[in-house]
Protein backbone atom coordinates (compact mmCIF):
# COMPACT_ATOMS: atom_id res chain seq x y z
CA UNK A 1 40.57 95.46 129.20
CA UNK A 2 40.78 92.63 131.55
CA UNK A 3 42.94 89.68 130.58
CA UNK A 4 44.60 86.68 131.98
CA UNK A 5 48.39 85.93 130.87
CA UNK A 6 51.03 83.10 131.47
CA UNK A 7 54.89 83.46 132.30
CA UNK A 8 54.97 81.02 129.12
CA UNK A 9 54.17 78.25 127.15
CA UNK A 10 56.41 75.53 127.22
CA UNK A 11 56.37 72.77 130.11
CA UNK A 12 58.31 69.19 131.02
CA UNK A 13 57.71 66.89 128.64
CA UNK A 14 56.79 67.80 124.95
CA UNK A 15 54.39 64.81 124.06
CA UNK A 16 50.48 65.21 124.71
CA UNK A 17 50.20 63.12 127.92
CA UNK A 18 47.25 63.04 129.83
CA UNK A 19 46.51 66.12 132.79
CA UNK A 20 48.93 68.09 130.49
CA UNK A 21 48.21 72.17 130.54
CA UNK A 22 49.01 74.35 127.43
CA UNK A 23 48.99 77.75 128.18
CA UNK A 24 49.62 80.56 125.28
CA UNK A 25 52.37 82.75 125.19
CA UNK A 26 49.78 85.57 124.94
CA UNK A 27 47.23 87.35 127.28
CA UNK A 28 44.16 85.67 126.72
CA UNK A 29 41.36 88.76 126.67
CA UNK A 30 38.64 88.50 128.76
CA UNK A 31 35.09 88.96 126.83
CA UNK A 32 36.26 90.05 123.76
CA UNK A 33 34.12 91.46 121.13
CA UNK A 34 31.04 91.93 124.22
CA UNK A 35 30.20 95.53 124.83
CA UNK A 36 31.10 97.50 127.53
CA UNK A 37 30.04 100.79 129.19
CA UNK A 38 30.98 102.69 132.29
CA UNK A 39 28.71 103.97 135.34
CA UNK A 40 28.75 105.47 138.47
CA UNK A 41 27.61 103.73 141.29
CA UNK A 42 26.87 105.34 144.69
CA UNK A 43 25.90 103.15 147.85
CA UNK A 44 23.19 104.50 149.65
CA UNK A 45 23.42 101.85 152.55
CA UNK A 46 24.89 102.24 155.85
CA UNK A 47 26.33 98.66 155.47
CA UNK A 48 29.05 96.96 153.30
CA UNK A 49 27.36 96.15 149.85
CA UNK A 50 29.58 93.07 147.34
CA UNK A 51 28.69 92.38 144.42
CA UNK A 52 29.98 89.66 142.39
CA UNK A 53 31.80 89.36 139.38
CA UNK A 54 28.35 87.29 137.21
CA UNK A 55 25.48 89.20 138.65
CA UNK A 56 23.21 90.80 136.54
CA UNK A 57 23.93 94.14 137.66
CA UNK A 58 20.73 96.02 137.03
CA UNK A 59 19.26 93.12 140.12
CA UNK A 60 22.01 94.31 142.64
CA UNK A 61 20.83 95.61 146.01
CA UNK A 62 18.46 98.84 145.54
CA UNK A 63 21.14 100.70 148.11
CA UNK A 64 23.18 101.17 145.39
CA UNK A 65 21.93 103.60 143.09
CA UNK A 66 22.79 103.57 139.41
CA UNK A 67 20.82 104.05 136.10
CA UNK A 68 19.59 100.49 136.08
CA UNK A 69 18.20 100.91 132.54
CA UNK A 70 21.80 101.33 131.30
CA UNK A 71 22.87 98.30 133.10
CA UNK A 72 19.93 95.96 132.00
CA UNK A 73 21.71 92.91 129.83
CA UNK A 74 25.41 94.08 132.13
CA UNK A 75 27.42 92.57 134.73
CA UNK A 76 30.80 93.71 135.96
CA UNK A 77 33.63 93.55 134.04
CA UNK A 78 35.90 91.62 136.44
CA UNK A 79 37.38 88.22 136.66
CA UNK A 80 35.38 84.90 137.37
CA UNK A 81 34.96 84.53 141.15
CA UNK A 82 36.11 88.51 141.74
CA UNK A 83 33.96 90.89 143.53
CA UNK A 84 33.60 94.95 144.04
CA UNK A 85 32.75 96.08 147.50
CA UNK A 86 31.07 99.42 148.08
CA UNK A 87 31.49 100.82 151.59
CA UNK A 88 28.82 102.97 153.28
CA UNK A 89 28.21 106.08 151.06
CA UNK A 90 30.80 104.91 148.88
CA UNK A 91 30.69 106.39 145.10
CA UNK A 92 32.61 104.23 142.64
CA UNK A 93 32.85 104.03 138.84
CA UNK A 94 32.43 100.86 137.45
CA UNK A 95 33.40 98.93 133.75
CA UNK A 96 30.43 96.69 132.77
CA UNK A 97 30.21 94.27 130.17
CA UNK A 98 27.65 92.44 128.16
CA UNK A 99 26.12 89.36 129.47
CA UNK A 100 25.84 86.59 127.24
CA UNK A 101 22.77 84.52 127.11
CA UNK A 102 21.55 81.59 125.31
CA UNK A 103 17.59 83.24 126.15
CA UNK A 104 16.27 86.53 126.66
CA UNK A 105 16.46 87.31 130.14
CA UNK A 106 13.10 87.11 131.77
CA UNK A 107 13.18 90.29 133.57
């Protein structure tokens, strides 16, 4: 499970001035409560492929193969701004995790 944690909560100052940030004293879990599921990727390019942490993963580049049906409504289960580079003929396995949507994604 991905999750992002602090060294701790308490700061200079105590009151509730403006700019202030409050960070837990916990890790903070990344997606909880969305599903996940694991595949194997293989790249089938003979250049670098990157894929992004948001993508929808079943539209990635058609070099890497993958059972796209199992990835429909999936996007990587990484960090915000993070990315997963394949190299040439590079076979990976990869965490996925639900993508949430306000509308059904048009295809």
């Amino acid at each position: 499970s991905t999750g992002l944690s602090s060294t701790g909560g308490s700061h200079a100052g105590a009151g509730d001035e403006p700019g202030r940030i409050r960070r837990p004293d916990r890790e903070i879990p990344l997606g909880a409560g969305l599903a996940r599921r694991r595949i194997r990727v293989t790249s089938r390019s003979a250049r670098p492929i990157r894929v992004s942490s948001h993508y929808p993963f079943w539209r990635v580049n058609p070099r890497l193969e993958f059972d796209r049906a199992a990835a429909t409504g999936y996007r990587l289960d990484i960090p915000a701004g993070e990315s997963i580079r394949w190299a040439p003929g590079e076979v990976r396995d990869v965490d996925l995790v639900a993508v949430r949507a306000a509308a059904p994604d048009p295809g």
